[in-house]
PDB file of N, CA and C in Angstrom:
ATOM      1  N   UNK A   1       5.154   0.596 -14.642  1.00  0.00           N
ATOM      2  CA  UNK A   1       6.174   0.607 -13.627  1.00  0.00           C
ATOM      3  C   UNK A   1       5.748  -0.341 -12.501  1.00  0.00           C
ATOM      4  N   UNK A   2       6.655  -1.234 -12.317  1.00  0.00           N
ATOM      5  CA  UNK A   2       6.625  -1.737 -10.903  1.00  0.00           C
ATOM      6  C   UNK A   2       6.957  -1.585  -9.740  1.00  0.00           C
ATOM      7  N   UNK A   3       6.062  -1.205  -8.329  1.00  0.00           N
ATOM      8  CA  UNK A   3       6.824  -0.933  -7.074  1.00  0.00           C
ATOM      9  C   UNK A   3       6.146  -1.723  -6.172  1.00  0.00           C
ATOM     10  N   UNK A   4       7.370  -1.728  -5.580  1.00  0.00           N
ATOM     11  CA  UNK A   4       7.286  -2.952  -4.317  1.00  0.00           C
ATOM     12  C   UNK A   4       7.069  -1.908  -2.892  1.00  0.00           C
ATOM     13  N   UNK A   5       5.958  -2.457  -2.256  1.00  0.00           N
ATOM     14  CA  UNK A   5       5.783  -1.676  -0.673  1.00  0.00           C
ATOM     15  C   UNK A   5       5.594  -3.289   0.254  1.00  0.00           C
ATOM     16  N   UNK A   6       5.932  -2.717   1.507  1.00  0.00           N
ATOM     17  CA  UNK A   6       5.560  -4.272   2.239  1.00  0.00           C
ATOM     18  C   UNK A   6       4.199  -3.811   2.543  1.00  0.00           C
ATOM     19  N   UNK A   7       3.552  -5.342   3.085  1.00  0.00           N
ATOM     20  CA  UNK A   7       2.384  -5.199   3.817  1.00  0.00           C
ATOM     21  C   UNK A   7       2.423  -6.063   4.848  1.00  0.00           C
ATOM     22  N   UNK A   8       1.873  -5.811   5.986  1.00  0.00           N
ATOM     23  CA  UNK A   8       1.389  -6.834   7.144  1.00  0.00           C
ATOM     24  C   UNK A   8       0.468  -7.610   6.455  1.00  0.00           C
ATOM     25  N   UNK A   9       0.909  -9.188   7.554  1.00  0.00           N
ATOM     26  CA  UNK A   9       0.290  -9.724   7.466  1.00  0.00           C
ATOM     27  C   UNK A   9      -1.554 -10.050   7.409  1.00  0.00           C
ATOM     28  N   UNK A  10      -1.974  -9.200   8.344  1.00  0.00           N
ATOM     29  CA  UNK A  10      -3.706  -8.956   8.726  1.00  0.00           C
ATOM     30  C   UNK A  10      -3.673  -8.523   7.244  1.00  0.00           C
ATOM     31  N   UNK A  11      -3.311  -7.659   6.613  1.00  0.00           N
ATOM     32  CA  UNK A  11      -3.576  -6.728   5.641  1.00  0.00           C
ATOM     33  C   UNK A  11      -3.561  -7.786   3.945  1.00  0.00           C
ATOM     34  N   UNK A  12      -2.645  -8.243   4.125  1.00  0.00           N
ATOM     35  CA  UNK A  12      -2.214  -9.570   3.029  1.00  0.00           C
ATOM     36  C   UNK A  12      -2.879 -10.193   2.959  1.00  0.00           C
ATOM     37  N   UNK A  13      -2.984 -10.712   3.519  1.00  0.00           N
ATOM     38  CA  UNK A  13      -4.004 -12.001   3.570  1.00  0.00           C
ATOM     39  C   UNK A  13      -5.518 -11.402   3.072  1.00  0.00           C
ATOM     40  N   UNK A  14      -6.011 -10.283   3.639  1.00  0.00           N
ATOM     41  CA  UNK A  14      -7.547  -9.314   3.165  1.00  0.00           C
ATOM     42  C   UNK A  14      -7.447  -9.493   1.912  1.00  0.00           C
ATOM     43  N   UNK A  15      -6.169  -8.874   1.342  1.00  0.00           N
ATOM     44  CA  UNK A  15      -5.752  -8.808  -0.204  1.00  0.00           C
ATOM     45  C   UNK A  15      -5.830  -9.908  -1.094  1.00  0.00           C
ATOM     46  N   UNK A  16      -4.951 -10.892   0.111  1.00  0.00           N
ATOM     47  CA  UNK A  16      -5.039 -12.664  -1.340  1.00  0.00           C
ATOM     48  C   UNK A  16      -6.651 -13.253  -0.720  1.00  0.00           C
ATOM     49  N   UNK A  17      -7.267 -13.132   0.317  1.00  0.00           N
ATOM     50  CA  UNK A  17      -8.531 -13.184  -0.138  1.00  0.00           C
ATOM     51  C   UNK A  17      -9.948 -12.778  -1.129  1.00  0.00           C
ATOM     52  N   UNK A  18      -9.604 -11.331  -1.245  1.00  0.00           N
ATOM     53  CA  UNK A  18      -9.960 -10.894  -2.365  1.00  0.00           C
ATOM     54  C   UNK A  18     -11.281  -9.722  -1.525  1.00  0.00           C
ATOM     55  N   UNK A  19     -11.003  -9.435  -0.592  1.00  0.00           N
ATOM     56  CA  UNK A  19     -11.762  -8.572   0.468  1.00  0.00           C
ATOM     57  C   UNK A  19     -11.393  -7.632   0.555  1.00  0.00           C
ATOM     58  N   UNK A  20      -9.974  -7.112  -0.026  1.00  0.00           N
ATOM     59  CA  UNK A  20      -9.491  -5.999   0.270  1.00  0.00           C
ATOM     60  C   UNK A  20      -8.843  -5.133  -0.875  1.00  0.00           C
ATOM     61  N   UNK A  21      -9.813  -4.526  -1.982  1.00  0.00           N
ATOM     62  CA  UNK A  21      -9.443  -4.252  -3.295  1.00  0.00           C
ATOM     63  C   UNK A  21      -9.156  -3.129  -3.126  1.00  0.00           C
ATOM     64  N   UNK A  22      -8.114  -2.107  -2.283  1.00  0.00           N
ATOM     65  CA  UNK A  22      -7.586  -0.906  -2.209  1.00  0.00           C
ATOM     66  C   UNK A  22      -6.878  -0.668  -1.021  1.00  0.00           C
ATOM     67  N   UNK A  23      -5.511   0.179  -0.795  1.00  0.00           N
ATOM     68  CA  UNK A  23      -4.312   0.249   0.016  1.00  0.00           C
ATOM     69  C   UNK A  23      -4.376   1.949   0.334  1.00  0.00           C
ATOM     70  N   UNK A  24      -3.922   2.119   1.502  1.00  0.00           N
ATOM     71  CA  UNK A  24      -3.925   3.378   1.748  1.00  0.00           C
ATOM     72  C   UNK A  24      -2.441   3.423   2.416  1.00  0.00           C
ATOM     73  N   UNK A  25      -1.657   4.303   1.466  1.00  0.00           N
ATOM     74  CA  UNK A  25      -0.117   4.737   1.958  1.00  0.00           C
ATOM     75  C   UNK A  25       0.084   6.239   2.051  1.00  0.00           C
ATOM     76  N   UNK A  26       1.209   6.350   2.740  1.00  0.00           N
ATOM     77  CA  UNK A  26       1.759   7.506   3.158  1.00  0.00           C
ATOM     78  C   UNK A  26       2.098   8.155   1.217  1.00  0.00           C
ATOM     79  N   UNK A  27       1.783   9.330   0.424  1.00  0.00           N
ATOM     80  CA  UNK A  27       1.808   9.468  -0.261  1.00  0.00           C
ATOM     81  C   UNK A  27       3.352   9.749  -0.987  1.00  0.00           C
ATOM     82  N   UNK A  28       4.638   9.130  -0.369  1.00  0.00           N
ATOM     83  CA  UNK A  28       5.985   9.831  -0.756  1.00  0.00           C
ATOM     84  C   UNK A  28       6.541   8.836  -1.702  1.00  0.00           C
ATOM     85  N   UNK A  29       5.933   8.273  -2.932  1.00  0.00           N
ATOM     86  CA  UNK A  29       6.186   7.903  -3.489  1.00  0.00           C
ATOM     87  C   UNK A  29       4.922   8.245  -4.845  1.00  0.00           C
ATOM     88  N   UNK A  30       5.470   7.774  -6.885  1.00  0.00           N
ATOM     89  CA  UNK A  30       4.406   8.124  -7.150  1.00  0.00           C
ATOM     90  C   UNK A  30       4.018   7.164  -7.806  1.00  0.00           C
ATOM     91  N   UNK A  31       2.696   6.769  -7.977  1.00  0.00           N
ATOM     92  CA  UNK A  31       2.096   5.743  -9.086  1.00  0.00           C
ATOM     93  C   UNK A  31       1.026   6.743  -9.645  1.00  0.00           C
ATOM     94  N   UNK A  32       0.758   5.796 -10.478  1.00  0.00           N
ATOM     95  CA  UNK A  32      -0.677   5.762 -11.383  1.00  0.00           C
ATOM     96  C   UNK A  32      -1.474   4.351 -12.123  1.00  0.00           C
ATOM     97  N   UNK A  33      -2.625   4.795 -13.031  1.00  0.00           N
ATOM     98  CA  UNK A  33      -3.467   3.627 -12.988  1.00  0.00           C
ATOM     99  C   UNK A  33      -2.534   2.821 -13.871  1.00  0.00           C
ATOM    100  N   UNK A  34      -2.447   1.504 -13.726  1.00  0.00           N
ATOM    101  CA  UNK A  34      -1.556   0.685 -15.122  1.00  0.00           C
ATOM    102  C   UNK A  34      -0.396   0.354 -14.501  1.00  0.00           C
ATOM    103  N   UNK A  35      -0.286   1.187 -13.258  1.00  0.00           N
ATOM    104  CA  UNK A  35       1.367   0.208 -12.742  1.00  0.00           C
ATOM    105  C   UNK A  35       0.848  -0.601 -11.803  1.00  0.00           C
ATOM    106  N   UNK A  36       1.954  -1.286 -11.259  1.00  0.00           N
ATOM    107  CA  UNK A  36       1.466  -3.030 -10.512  1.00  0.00           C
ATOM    108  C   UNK A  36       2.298  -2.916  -8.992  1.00  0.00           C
ATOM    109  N   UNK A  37       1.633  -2.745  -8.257  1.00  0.00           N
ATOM    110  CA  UNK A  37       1.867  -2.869  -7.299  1.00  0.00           C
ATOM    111  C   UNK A  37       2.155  -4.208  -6.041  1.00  0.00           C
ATOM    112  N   UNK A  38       3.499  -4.341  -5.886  1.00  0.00           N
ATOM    113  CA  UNK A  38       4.060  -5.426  -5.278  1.00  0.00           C
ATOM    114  C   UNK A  38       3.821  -5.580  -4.189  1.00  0.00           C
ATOM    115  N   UNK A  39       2.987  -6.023  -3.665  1.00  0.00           N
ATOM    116  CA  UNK A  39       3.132  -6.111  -2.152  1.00  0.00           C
ATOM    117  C   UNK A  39       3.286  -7.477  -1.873  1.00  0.00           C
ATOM    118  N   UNK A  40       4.559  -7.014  -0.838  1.00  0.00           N
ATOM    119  CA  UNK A  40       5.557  -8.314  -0.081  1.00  0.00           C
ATOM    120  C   UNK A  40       5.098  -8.058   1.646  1.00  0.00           C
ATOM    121  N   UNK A  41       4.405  -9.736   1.818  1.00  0.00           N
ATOM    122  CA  UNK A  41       4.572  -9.732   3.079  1.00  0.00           C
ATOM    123  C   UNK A  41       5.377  -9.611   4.270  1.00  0.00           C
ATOM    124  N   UNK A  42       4.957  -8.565   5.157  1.00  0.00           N
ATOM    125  CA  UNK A  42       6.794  -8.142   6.353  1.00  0.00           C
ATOM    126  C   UNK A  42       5.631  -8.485   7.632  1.00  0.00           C
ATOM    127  N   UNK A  43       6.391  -9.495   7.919  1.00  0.00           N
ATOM    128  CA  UNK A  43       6.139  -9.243   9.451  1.00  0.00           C
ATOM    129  C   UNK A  43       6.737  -8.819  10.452  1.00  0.00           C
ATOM    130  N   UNK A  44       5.868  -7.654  10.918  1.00  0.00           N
ATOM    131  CA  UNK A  44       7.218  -6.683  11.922  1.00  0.00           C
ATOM    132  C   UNK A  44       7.221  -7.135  12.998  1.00  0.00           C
ATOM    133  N   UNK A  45       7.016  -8.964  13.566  1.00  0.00           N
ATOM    134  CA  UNK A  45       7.310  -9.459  15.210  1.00  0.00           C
ATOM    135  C   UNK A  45       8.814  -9.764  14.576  1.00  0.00           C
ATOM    136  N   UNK A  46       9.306 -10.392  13.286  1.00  0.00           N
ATOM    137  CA  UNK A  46      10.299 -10.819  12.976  1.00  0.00           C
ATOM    138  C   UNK A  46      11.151 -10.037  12.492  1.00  0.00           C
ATOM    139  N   UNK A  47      10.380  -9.157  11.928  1.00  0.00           N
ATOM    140  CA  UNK A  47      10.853  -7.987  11.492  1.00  0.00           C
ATOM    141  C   UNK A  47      12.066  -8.536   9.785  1.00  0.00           C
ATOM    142  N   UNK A  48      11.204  -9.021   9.116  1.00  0.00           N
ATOM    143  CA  UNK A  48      11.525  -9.990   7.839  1.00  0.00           C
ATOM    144  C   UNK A  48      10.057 -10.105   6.837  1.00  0.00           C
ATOM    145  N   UNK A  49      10.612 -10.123   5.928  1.00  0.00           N
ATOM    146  CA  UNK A  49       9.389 -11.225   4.343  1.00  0.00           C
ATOM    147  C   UNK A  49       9.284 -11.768   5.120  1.00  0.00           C
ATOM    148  N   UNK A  50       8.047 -12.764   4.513  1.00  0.00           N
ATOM    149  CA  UNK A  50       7.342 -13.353   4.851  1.00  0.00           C
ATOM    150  C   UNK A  50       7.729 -14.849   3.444  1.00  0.00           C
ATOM    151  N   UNK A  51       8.074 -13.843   2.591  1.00  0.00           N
ATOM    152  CA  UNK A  51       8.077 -15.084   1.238  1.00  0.00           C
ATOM    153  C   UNK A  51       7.191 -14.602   0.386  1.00  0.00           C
ATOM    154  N   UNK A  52       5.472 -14.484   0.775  1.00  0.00           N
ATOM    155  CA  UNK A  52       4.737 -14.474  -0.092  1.00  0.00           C
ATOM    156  C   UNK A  52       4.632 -12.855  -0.732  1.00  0.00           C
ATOM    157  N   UNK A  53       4.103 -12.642  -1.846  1.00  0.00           N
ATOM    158  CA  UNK A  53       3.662 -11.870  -2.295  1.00  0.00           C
ATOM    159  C   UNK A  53       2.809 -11.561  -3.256  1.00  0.00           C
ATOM    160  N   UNK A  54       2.335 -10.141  -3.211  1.00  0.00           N
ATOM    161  CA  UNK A  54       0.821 -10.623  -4.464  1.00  0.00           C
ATOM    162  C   UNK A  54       1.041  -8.690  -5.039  1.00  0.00           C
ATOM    163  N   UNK A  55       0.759  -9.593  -6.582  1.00  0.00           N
ATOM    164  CA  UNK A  55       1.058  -7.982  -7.810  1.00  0.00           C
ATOM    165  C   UNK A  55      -0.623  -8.067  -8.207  1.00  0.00           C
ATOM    166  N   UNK A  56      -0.551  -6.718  -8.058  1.00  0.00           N
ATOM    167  CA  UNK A  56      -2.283  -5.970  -7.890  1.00  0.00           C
ATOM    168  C   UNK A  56      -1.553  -4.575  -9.172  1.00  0.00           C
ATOM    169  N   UNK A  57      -2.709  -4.849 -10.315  1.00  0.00           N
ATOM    170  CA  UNK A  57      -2.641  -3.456 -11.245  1.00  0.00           C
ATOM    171  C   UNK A  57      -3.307  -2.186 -10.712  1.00  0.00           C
ATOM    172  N   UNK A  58      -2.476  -1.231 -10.852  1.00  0.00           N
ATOM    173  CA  UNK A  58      -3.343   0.319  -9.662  1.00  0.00           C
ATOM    174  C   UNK A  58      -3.943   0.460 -10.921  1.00  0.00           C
ATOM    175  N   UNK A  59      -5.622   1.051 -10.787  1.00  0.00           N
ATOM    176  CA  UNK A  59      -6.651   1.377 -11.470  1.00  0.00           C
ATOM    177  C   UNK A  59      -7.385   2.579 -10.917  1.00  0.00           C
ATOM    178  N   UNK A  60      -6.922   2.660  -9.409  1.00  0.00           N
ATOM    179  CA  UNK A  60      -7.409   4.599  -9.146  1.00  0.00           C
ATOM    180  C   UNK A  60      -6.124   5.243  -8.366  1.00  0.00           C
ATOM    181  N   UNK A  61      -5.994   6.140  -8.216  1.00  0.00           N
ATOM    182  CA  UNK A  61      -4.812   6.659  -6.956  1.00  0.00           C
ATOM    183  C   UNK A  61      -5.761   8.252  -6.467  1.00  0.00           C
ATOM    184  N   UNK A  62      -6.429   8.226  -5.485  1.00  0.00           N
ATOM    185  CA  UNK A  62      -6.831   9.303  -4.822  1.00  0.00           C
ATOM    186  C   UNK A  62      -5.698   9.739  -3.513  1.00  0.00           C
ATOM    187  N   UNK A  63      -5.620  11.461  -3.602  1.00  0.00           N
ATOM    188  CA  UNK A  63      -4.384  11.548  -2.806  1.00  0.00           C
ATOM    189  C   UNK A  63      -5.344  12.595  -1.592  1.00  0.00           C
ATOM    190  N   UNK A  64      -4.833  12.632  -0.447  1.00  0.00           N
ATOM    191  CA  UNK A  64      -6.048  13.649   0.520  1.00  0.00           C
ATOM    192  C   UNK A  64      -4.712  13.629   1.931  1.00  0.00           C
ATOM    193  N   UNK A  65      -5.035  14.857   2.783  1.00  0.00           N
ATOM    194  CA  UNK A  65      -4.198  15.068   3.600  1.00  0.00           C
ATOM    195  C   UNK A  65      -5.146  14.586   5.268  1.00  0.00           C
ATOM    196  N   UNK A  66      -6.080  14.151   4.470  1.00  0.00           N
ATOM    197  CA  UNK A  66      -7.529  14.748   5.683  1.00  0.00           C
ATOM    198  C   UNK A  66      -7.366  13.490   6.929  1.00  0.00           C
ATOM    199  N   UNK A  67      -6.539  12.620   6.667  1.00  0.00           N
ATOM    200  CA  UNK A  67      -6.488  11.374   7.509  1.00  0.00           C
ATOM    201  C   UNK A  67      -4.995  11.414   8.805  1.00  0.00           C
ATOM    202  N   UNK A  68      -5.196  10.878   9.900  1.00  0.00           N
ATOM    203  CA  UNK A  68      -4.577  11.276  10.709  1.00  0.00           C
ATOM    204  C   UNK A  68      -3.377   9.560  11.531  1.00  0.00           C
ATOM    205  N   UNK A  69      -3.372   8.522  10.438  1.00  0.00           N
ATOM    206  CA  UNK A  69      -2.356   7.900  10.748  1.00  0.00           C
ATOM    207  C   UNK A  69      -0.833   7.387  10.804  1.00  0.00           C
ATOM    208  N   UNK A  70      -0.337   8.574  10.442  1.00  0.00           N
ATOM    209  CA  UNK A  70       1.373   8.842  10.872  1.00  0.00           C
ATOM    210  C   UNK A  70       1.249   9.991  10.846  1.00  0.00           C
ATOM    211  N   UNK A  71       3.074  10.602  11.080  1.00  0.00           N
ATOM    212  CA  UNK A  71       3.269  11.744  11.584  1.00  0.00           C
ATOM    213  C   UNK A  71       2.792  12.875  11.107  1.00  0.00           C
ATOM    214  N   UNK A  72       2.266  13.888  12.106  1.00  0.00           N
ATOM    215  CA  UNK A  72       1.667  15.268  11.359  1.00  0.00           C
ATOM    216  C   UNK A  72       2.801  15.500  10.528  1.00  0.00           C
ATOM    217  N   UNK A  73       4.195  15.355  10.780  1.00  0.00           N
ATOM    218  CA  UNK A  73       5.208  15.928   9.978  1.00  0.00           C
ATOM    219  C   UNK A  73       5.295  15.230   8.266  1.00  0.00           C
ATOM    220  N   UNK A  74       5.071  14.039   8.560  1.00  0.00           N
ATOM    221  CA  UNK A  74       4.842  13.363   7.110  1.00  0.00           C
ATOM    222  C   UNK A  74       3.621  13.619   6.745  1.00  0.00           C
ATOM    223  N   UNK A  75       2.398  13.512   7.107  1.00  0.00           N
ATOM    224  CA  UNK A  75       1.395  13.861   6.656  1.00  0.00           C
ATOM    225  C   UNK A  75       1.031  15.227   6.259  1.00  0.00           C
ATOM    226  N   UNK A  76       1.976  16.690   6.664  1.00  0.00           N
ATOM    227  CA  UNK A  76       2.014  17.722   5.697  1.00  0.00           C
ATOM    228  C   UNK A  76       3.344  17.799   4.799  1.00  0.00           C
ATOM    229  N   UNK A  77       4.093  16.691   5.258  1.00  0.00           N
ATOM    230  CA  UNK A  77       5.165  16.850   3.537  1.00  0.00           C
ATOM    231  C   UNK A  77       4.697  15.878   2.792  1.00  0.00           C
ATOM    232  N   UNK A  78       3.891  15.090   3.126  1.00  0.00           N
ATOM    233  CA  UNK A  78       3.658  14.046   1.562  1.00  0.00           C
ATOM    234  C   UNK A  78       1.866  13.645   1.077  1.00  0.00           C
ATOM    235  N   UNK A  79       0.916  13.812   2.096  1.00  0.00           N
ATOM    236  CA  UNK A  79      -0.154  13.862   2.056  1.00  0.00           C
ATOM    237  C   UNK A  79      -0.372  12.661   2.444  1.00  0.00           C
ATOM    238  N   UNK A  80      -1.587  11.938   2.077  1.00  0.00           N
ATOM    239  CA  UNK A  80      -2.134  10.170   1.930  1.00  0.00           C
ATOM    240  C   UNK A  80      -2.184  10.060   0.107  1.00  0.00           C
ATOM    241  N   UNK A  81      -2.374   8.595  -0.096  1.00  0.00           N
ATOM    242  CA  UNK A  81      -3.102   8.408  -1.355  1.00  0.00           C
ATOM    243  C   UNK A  81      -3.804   7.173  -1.090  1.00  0.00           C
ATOM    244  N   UNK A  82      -4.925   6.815  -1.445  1.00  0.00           N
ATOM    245  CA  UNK A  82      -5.823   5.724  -1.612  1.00  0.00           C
ATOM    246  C   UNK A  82      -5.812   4.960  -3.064  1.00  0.00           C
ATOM    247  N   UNK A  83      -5.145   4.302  -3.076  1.00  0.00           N
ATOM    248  CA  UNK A  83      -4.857   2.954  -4.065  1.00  0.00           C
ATOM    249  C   UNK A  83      -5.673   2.252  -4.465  1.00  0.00           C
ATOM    250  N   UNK A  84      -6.300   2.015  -5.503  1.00  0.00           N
ATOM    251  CA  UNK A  84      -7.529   0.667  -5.980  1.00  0.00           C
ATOM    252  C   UNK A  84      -6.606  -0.167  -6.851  1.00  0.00           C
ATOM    253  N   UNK A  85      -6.987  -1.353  -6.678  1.00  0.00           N
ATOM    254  CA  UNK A  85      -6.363  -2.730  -7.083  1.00  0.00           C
ATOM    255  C   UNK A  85      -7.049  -3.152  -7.975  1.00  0.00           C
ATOM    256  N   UNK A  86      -6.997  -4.036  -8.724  1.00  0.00           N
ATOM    257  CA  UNK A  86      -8.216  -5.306  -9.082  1.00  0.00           C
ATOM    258  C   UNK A  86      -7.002  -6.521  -9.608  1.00  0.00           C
TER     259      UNK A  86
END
């Protein structure tokens, strides 16, 4: 399966450098290892793509509630998951 999430720019670029082999999202969506993950550059000053994008195969998905960057309200209806790429 293929899914598309955006990413910032700082974050993209980690990725097409090759520095940044795992994504951490809000967990309300589902993958597993073997699907390909789209990430399309958004820059939110323009609030638009960017154009570029880069497909990364998921090879782990760890899911944990224990992290505290969005809403307590989303973070007890959907948890986190930690994404590995290669």
């Amino acid at each position: 399966m293929k899914i598309e999430k955006k990413s910032w720019p700082e974050q993209f670029q980690k990725i097409l450098d090759g520095a940044k082999t795992y994504d951490l999202r809000l967990a309300d969506f589902e993958c597993r290892p073997g699907d390909i993950l789209v990430m399309k550059e958004w820059d939110p000053k323009t609030k638009s793509y960017t154009g570029r994008a880069i497909e990364k195969t998921i090879t782990y998905v760890g899911k944990t509630k224990g992290q505290a960057f969005w809403t307590k309200e989303d973070v007890e209806k959907y948890g986190f998951q930690i994404i590995s790429f290669k």
